[in-house]
PDB file of N, CA and C in Angstrom:
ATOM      1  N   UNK A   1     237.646  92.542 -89.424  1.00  0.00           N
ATOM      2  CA  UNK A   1     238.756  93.324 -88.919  1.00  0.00           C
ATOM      3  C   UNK A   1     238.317  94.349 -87.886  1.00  0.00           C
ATOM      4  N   UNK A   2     237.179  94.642 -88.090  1.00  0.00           N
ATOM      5  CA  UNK A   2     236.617  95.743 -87.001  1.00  0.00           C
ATOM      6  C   UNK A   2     236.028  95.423 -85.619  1.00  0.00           C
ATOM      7  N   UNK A   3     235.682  94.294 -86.099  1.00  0.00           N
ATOM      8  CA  UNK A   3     234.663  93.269 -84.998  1.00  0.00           C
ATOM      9  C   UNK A   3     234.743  93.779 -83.442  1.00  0.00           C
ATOM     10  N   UNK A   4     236.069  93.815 -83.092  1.00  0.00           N
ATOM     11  CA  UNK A   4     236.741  93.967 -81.747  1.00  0.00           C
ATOM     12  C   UNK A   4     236.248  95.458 -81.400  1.00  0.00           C
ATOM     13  N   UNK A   5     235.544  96.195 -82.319  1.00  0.00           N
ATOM     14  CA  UNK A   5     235.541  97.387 -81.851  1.00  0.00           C
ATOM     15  C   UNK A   5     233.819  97.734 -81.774  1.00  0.00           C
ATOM     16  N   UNK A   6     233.458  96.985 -82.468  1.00  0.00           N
ATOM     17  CA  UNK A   6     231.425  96.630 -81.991  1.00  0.00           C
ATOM     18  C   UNK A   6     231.258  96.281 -81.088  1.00  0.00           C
ATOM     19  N   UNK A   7     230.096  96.593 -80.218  1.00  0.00           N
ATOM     20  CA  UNK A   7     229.304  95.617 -79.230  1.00  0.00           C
ATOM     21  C   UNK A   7     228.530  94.831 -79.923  1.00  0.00           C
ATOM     22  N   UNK A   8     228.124  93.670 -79.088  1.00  0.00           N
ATOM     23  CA  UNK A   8     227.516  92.512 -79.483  1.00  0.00           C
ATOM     24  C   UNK A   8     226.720  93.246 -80.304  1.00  0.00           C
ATOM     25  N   UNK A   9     225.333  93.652 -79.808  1.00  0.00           N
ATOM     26  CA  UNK A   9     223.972  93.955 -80.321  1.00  0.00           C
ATOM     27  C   UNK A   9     224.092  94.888 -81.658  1.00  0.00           C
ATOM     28  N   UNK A  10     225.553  95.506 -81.908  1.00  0.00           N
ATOM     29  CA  UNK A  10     225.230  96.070 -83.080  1.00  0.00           C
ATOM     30  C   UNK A  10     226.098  95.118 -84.014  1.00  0.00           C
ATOM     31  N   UNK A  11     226.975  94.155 -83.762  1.00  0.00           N
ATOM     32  CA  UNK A  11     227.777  93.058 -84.809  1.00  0.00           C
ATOM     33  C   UNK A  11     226.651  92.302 -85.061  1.00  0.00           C
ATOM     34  N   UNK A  12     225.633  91.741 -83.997  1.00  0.00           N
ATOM     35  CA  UNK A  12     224.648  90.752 -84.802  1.00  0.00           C
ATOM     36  C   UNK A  12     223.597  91.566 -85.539  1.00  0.00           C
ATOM     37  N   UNK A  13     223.014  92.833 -85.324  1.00  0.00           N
ATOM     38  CA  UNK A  13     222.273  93.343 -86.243  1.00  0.00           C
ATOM     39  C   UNK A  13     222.668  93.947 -87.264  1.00  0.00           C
ATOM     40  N   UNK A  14     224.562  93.917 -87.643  1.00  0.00           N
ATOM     41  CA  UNK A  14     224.733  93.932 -89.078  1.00  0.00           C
ATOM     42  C   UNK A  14     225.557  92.720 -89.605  1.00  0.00           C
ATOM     43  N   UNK A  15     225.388  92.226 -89.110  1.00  0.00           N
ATOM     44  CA  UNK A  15     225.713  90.312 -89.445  1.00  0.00           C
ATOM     45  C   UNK A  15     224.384  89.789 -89.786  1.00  0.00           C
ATOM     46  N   UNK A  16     223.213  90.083 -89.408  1.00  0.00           N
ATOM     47  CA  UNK A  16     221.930  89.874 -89.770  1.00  0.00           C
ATOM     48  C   UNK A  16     221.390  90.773 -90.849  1.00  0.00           C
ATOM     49  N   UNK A  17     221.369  91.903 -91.209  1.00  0.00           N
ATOM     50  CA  UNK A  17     221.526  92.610 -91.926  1.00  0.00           C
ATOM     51  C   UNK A  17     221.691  92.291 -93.137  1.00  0.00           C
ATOM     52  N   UNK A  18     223.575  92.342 -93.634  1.00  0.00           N
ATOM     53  CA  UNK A  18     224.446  92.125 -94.690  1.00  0.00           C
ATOM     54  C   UNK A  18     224.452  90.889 -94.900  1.00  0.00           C
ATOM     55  N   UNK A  19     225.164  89.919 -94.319  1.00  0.00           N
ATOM     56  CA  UNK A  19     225.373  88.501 -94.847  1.00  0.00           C
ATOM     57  C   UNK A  19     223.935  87.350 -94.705  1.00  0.00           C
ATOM     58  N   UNK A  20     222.930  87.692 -93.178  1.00  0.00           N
ATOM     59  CA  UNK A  20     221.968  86.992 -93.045  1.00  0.00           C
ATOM     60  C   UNK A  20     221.075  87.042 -94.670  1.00  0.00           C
ATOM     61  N   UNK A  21     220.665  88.288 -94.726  1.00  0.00           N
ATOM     62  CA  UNK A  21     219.572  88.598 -95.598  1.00  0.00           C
ATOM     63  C   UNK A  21     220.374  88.138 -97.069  1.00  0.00           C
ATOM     64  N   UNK A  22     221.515  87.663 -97.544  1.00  0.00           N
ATOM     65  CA  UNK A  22     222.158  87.120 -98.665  1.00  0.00           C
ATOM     66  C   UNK A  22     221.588  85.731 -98.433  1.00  0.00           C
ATOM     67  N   UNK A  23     221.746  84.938 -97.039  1.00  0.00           N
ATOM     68  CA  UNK A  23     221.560  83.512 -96.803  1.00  0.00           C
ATOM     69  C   UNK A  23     220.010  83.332 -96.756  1.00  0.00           C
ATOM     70  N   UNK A  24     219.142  84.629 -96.642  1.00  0.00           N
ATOM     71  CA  UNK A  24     217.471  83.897 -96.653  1.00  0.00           C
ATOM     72  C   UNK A  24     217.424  84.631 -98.652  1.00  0.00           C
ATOM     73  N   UNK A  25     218.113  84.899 -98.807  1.00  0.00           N
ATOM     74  CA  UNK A  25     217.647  85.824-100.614  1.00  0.00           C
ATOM     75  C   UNK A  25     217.176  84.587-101.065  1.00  0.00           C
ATOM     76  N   UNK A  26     215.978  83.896-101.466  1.00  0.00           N
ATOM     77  CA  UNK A  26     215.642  83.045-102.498  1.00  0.00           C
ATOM     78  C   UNK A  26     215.991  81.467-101.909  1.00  0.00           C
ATOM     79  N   UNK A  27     215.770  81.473-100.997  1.00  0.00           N
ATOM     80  CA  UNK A  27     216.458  79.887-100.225  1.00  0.00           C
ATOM     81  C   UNK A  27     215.087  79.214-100.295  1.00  0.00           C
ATOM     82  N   UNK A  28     214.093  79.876-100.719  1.00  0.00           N
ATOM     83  CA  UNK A  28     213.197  78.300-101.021  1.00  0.00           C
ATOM     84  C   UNK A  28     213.719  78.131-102.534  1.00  0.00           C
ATOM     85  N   UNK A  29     214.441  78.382-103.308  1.00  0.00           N
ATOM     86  CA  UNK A  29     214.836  77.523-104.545  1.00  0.00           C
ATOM     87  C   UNK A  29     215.854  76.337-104.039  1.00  0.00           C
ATOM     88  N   UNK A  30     216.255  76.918-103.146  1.00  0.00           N
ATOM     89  CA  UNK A  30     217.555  75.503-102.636  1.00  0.00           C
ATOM     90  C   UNK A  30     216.505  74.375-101.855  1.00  0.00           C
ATOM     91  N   UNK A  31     215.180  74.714-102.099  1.00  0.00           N
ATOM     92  CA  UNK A  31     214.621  73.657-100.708  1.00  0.00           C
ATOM     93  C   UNK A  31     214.511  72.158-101.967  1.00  0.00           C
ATOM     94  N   UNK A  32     214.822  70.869-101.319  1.00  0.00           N
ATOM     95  CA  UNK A  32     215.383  69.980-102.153  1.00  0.00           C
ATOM     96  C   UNK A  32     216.262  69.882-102.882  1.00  0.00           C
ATOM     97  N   UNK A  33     217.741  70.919-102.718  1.00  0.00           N
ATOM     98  CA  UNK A  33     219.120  70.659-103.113  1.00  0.00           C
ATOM     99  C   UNK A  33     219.810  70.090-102.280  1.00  0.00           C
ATOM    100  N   UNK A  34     221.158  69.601-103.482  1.00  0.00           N
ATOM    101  CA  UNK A  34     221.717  68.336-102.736  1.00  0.00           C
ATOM    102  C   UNK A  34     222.337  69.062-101.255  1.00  0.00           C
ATOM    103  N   UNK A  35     222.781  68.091-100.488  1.00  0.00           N
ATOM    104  CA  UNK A  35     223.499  68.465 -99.371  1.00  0.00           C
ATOM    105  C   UNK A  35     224.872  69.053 -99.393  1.00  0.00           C
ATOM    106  N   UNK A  36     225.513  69.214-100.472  1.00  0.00           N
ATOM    107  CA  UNK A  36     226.326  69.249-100.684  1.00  0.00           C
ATOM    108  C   UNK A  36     226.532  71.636-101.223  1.00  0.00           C
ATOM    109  N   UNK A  37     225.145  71.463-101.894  1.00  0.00           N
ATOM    110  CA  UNK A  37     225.122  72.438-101.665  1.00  0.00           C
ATOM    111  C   UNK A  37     224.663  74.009-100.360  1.00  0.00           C
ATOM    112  N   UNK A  38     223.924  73.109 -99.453  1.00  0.00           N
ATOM    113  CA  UNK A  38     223.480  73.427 -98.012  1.00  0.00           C
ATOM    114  C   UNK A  38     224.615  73.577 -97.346  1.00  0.00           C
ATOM    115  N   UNK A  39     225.849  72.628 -97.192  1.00  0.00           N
ATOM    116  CA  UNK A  39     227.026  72.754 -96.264  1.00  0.00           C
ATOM    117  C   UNK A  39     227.432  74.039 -97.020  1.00  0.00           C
ATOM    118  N   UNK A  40     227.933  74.116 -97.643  1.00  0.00           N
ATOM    119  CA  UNK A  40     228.734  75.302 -97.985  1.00  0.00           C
ATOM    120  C   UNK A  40     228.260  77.034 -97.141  1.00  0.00           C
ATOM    121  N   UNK A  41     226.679  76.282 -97.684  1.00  0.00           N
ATOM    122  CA  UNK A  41     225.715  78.001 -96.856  1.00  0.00           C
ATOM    123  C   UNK A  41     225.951  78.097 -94.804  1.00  0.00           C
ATOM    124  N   UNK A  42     226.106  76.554 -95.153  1.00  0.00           N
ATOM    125  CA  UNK A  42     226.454  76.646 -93.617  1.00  0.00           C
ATOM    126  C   UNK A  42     227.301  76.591 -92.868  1.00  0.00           C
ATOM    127  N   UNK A  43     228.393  76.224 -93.617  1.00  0.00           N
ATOM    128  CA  UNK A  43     229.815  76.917 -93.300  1.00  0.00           C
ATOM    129  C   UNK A  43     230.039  78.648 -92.906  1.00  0.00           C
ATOM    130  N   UNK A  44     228.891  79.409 -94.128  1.00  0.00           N
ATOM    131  CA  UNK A  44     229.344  80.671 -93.900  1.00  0.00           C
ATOM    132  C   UNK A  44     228.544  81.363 -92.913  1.00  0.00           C
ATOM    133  N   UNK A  45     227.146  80.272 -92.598  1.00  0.00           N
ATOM    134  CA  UNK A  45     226.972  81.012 -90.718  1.00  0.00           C
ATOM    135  C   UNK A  45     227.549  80.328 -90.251  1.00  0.00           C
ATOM    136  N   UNK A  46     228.029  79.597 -89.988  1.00  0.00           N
ATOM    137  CA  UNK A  46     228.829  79.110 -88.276  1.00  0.00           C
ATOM    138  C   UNK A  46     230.076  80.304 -88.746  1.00  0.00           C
ATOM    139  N   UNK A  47     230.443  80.391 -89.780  1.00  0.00           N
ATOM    140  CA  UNK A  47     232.067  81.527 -89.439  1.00  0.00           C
ATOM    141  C   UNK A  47     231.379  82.857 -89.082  1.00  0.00           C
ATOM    142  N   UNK A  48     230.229  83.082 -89.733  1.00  0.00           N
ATOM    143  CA  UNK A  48     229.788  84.614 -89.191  1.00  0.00           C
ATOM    144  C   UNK A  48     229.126  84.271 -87.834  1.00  0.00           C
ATOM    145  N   UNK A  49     228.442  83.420 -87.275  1.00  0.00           N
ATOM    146  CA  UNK A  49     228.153  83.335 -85.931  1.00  0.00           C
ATOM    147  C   UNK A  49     229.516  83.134 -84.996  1.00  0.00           C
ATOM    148  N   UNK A  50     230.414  82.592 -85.047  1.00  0.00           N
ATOM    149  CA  UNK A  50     232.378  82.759 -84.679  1.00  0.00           C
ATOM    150  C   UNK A  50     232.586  84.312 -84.627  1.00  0.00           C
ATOM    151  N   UNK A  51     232.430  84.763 -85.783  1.00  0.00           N
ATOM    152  CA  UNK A  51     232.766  86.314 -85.804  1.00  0.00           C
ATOM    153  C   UNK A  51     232.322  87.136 -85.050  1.00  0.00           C
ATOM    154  N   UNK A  52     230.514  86.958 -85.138  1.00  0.00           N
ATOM    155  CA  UNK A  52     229.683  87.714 -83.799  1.00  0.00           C
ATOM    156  C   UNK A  52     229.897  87.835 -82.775  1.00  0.00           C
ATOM    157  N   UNK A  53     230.013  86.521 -82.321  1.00  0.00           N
ATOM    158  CA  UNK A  53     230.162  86.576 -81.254  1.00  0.00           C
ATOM    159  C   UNK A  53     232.341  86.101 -80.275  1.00  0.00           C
ATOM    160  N   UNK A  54     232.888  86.215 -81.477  1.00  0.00           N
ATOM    161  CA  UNK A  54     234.058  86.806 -81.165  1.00  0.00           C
ATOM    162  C   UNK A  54     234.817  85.428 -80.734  1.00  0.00           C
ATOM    163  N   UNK A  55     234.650  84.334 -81.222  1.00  0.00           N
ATOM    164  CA  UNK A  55     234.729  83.482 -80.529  1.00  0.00           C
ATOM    165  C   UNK A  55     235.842  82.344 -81.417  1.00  0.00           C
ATOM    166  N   UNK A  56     236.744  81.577 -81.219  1.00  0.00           N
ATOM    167  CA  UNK A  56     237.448  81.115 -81.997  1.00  0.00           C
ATOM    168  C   UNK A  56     236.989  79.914 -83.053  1.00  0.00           C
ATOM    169  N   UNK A  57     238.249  79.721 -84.136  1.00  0.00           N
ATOM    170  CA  UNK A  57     237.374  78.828 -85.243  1.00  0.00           C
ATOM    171  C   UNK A  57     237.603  77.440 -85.021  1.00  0.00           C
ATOM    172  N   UNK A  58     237.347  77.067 -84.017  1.00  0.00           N
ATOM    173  CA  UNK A  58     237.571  75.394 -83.352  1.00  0.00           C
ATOM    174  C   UNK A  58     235.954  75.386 -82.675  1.00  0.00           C
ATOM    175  N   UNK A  59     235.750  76.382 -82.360  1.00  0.00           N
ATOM    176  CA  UNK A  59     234.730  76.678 -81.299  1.00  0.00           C
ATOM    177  C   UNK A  59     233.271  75.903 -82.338  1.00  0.00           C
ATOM    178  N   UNK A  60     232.682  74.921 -81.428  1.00  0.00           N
ATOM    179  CA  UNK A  60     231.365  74.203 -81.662  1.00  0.00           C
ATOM    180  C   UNK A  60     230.143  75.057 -82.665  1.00  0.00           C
ATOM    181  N   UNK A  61     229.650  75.283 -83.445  1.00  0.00           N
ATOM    182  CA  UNK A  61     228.658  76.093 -83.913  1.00  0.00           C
ATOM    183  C   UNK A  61     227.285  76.031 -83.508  1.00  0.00           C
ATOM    184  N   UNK A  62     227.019  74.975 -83.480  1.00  0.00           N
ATOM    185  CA  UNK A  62     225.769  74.683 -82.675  1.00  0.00           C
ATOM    186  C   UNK A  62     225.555  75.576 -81.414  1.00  0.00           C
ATOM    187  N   UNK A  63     226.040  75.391 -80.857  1.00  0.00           N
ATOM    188  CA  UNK A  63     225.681  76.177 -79.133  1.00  0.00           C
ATOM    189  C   UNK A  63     225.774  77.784 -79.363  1.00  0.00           C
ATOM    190  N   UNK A  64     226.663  78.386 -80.500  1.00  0.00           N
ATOM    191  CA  UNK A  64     226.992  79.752 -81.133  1.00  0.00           C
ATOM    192  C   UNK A  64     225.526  79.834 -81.860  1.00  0.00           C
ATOM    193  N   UNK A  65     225.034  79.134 -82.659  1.00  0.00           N
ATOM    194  CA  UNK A  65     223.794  79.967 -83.379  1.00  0.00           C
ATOM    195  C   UNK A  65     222.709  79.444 -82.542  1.00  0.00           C
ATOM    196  N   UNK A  66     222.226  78.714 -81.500  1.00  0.00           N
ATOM    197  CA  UNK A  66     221.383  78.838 -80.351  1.00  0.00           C
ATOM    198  C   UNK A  66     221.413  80.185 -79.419  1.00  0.00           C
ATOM    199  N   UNK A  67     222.556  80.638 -79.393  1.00  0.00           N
ATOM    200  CA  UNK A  67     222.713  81.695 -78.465  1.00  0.00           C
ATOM    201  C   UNK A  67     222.508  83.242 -79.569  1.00  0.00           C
ATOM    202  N   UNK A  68     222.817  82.385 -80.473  1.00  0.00           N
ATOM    203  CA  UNK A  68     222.101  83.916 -81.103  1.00  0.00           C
ATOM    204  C   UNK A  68     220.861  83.849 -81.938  1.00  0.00           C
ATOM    205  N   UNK A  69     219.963  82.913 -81.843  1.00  0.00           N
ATOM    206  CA  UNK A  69     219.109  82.590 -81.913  1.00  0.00           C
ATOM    207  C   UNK A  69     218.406  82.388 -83.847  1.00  0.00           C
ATOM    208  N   UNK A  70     219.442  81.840 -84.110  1.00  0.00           N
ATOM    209  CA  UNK A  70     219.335  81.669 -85.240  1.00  0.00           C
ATOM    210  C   UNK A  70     218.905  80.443 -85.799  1.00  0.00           C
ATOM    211  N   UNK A  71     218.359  79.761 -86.724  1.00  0.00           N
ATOM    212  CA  UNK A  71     217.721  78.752 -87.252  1.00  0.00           C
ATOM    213  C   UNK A  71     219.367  78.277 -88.564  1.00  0.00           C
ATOM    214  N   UNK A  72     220.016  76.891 -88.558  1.00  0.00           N
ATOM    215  CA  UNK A  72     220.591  76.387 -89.299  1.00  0.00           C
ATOM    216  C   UNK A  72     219.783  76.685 -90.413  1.00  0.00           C
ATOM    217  N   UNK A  73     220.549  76.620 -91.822  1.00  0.00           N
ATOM    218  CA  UNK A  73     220.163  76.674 -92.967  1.00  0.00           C
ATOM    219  C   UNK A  73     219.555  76.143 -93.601  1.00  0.00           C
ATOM    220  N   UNK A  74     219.075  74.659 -93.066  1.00  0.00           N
ATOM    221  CA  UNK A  74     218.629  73.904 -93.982  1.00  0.00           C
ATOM    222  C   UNK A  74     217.177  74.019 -93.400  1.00  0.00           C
ATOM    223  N   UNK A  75     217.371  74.405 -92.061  1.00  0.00           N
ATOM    224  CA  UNK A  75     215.766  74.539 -91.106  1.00  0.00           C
ATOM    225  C   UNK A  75     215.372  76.098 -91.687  1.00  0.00           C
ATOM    226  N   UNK A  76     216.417  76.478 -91.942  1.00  0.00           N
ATOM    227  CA  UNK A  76     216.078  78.506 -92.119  1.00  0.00           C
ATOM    228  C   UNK A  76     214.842  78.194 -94.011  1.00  0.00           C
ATOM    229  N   UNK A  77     215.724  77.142 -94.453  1.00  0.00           N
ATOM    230  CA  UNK A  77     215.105  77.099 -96.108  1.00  0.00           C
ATOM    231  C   UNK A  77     213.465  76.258 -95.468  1.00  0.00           C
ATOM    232  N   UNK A  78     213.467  75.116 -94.653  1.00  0.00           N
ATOM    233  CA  UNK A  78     212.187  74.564 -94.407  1.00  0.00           C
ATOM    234  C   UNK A  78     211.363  75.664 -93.869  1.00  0.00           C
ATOM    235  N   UNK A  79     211.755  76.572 -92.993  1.00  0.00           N
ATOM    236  CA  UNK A  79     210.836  77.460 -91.937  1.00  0.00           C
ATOM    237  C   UNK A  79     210.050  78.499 -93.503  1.00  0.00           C
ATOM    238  N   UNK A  80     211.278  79.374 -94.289  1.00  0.00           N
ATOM    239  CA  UNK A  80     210.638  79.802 -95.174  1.00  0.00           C
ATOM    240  C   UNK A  80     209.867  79.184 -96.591  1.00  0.00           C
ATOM    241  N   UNK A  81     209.929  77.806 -96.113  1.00  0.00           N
ATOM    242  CA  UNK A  81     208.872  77.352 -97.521  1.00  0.00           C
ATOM    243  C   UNK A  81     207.374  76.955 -97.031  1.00  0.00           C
ATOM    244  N   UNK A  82     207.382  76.693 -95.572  1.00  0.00           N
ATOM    245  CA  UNK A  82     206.705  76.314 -94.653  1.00  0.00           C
ATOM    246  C   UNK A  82     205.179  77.798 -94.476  1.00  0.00           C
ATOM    247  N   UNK A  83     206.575  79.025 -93.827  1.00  0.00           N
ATOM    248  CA  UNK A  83     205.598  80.355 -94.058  1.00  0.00           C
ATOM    249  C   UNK A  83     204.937  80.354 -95.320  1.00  0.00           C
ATOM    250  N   UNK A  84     205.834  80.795 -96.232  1.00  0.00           N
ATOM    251  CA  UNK A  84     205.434  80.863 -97.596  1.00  0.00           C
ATOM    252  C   UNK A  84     203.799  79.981 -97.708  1.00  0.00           C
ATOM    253  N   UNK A  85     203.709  78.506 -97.403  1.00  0.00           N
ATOM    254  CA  UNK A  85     202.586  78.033 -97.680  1.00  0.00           C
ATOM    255  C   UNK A  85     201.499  78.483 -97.290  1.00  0.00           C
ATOM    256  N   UNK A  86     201.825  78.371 -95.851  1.00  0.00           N
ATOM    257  CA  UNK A  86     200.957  79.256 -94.774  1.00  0.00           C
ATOM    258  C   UNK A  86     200.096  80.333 -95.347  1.00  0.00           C
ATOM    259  N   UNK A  87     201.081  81.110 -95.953  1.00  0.00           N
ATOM    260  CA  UNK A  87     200.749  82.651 -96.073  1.00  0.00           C
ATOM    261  C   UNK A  87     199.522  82.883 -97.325  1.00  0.00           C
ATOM    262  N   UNK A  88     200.313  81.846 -98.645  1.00  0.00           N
ATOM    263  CA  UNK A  88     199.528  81.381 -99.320  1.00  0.00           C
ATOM    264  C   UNK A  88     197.938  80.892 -99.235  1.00  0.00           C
ATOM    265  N   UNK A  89     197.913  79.789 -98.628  1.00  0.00           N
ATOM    266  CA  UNK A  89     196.538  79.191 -98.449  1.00  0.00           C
ATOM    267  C   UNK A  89     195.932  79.798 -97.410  1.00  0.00           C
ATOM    268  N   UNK A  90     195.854  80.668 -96.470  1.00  0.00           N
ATOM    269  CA  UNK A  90     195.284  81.782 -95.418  1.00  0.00           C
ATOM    270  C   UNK A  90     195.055  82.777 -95.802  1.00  0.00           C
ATOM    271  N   UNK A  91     195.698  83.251 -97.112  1.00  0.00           N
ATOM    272  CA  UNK A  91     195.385  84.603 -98.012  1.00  0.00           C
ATOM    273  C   UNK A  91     194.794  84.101 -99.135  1.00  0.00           C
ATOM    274  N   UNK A  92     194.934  83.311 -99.951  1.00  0.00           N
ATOM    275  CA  UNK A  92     194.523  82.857-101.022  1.00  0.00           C
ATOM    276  C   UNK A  92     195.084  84.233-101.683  1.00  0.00           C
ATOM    277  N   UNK A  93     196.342  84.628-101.858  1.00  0.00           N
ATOM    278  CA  UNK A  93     197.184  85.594-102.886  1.00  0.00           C
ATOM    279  C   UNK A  93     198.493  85.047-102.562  1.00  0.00           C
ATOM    280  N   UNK A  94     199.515  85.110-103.621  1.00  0.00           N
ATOM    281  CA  UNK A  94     199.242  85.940-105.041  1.00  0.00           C
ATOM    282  C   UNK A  94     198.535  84.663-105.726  1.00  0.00           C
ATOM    283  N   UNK A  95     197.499  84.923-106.829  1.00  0.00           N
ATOM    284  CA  UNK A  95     196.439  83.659-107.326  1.00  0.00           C
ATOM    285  C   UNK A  95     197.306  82.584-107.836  1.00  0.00           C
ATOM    286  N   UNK A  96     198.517  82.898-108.751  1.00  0.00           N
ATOM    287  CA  UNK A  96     198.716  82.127-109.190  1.00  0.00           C
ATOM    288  C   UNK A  96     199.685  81.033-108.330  1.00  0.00           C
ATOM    289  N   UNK A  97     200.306  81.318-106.854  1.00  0.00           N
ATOM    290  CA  UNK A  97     200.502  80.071-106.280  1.00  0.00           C
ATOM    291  C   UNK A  97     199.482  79.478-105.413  1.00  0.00           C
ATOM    292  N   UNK A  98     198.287  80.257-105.113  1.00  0.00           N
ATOM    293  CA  UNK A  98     197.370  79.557-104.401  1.00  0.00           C
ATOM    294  C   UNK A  98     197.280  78.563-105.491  1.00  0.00           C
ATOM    295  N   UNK A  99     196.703  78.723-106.384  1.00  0.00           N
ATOM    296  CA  UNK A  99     196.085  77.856-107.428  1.00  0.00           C
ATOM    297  C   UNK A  99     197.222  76.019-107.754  1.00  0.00           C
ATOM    298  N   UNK A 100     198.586  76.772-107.135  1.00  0.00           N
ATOM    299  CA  UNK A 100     199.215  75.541-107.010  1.00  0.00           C
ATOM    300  C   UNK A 100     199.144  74.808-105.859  1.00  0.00           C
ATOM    301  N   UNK A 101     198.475  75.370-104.938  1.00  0.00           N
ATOM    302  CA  UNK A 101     198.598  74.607-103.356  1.00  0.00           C
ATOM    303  C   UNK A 101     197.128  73.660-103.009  1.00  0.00           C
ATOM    304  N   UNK A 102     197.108  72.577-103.616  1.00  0.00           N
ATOM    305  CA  UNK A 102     195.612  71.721-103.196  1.00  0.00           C
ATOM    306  C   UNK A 102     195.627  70.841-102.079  1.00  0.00           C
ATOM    307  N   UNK A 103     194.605  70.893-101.739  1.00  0.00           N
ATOM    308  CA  UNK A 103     193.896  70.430-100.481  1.00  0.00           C
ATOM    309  C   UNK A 103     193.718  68.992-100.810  1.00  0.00           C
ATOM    310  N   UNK A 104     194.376  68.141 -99.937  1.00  0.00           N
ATOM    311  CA  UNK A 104     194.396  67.054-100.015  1.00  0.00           C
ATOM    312  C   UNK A 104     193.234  66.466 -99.104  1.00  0.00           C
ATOM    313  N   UNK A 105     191.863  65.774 -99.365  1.00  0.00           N
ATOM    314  CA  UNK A 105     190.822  65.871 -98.045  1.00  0.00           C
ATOM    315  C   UNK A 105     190.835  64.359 -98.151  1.00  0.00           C
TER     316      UNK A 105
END
């Protein structure tokens, strides 16, 4: 309801903020859920990327979260299980998931 009265740069840094940081809370547990549960998460960025950027609800989503440079949900859950490993086997902490991550030689 307020939208119209933000500039861009401060609607996407509390659209990133509030609703983003709900959509990364714990999204490597969804990594290997059905698809069925992924659409739903991604229904609610393409309407908050619509909202950001002010734009109507017919309007394409794809070309809307490129321009605001956002990663789809199902790539947002791969990117953070991906770090996560990373971070893991380059730190060797916290022990007890290194100890789950083996080296396949």
């Amino acid at each position: 309801h307020v939208r119209h009265y933000l500039p861009l740069l401060f609607a996407q840094t509390l659209a990133c903020s509030i609703v983003g940081s709900r959509l990364d809370y714990c999204n490597s547990v969804l990594y290997g859920a059905p698809k069925s549960s992924i659409v739903k998460l991604q229904r609610v960025q393409n309407m908050l990327a619509r909202v950001v950027l002010n734009k109507p609800q017919r309007t394409h989503s794809t070309e809307l979260l490129q321009s605001l440079h956002w990663l789809p949900v199902k790539e947002r859950i791969d990117f953070k299980v991906a770090l996560l490993t990373y971070k893991v086997r380059y730190s060797s902490r916290p022990d007890y998931l290194n100890n789950l991550c083996l080296i396949a030689l």
